[in-house]
Protein backbone atom coordinates (compact mmCIF):
# COMPACT_ATOMS: atom_id res chain seq x y z
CA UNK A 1 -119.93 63.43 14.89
CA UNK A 2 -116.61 61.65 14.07
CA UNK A 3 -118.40 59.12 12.32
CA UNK A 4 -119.68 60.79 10.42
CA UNK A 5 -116.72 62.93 9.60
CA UNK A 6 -115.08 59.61 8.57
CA UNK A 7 -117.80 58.61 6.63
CA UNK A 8 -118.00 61.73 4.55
CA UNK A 9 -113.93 61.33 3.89
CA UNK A 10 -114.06 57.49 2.97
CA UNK A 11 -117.27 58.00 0.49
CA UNK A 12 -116.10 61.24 -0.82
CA UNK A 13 -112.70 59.21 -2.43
CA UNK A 14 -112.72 56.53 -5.19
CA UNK A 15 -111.51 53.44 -3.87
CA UNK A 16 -111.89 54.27 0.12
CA UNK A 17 -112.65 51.15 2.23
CA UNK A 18 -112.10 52.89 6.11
CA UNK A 19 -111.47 55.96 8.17
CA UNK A 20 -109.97 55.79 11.67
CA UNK A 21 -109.64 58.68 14.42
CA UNK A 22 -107.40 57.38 17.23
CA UNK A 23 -104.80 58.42 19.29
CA UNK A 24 -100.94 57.73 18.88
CA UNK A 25 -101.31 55.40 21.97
CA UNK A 26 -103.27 53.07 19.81
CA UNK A 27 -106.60 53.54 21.36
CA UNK A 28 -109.41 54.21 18.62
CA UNK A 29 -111.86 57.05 18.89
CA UNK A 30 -114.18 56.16 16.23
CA UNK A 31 -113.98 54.28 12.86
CA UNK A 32 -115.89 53.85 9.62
CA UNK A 33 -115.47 50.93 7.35
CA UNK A 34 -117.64 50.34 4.61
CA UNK A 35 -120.26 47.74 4.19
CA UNK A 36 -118.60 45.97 1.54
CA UNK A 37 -115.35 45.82 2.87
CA UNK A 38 -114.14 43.12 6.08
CA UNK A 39 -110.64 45.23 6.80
CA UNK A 40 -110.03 45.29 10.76
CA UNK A 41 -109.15 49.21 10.54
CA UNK A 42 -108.42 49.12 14.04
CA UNK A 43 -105.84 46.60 14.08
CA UNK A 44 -104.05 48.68 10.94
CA UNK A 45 -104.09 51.74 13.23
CA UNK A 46 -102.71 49.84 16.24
CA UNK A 47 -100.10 48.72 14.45
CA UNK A 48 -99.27 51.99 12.80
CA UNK A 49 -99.58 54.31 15.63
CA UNK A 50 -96.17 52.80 16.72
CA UNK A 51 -94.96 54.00 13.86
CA UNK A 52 -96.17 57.43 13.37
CA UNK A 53 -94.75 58.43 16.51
CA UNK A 54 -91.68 57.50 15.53
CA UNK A 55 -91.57 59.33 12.59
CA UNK A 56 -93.08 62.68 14.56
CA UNK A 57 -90.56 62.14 17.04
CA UNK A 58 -87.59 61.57 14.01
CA UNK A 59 -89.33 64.90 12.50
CA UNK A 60 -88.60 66.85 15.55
CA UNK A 61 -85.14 65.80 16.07
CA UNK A 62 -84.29 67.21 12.87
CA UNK A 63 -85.88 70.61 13.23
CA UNK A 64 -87.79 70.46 9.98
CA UNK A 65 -91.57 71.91 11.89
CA UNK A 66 -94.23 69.64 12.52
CA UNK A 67 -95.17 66.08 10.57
CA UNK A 68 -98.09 66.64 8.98
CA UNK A 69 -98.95 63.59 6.61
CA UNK A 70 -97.73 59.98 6.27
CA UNK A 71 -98.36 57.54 3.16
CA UNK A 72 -97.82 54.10 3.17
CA UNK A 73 -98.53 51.98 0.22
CA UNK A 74 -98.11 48.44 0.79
CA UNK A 75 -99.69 45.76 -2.50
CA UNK A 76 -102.96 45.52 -1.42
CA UNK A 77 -103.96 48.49 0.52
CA UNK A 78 -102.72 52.13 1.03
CA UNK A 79 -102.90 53.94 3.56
CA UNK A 80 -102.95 57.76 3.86
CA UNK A 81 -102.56 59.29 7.39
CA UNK A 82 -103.07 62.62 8.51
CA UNK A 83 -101.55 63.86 11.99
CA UNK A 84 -104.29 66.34 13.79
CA UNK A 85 -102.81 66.97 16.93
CA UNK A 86 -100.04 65.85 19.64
CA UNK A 87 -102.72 62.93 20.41
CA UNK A 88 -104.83 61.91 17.49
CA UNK A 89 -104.28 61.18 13.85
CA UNK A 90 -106.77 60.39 10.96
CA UNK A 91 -106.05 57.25 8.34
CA UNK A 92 -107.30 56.56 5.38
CA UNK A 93 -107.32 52.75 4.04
CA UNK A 94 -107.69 52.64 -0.22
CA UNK A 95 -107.78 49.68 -2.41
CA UNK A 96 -104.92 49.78 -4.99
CA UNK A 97 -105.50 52.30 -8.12
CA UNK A 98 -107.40 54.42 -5.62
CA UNK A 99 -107.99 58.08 -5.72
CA UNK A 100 -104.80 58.73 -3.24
CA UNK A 101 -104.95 62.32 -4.17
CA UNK A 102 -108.58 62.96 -3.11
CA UNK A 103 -107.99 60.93 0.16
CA UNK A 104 -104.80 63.18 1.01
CA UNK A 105 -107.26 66.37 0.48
CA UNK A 106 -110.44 65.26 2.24
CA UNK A 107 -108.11 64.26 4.93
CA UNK A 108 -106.43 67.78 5.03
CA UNK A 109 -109.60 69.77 4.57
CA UNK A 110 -112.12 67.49 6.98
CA UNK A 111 -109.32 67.01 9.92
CA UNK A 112 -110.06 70.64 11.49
CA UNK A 113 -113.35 69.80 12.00
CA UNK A 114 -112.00 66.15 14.14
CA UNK A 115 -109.54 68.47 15.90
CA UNK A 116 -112.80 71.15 17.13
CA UNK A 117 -114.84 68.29 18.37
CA UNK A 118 -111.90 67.01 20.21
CA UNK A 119 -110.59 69.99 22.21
């Protein structure tokens, strides 16, 4: 089911390359990567779960509600991240001109189903 999920977001946006479910610890629950693409989605996540909890832990301390979304655009590759829960968050890797727009809404609008199927 959360392949497919991730599937459905990565295909559904101009210039996706992989979708990742996985918890802030690092540990993935399921990936998608497309067939024409060789980027180690997990590592990316690993490295930027660190970092997401950081920033949901800065957003606390400040008292401004929950972190909801996280963007990080880098030369080659963005990434669009979507926090689901107090464990998991979805990512988005694009390619560079990339729909970042659609990615940010199939994120939003697919995550509830990700958060059903892991409760």
């Amino acid at each position: 089911m959360f392949k497919q999920v991730l599937k459905e977001v990565v295909d559904g946006t101009e210039g996706g390359v992989a979708g990742l479910l996985m918890g802030y610890d690092g540990i993935a629950v399921d990936q998608y990567v497309r067939s024409d693409s060789s980027i180690d989605v997990q590592t990316v996540g690993m490295e930027y779960s660190v970092i997401l909890s950081g920033v949901r832990k800065a957003v606390e301390m400040l008292e401004v509600g929950a972190a909801l979304e996280v963007s990080i655009k880098a030369e080659q590759l963005t990434t669009v991240v979507r926090y689901l829960t107090d464990e998991y968050f979805i990512a988005m890797t694009l390619v560079p001109g990339a729909n970042v727009g659609k990615a940010r809404y199939m994120l939003r609008t697919r995550g509830g189903r990700l958060v059903e199927e892991l409760s």
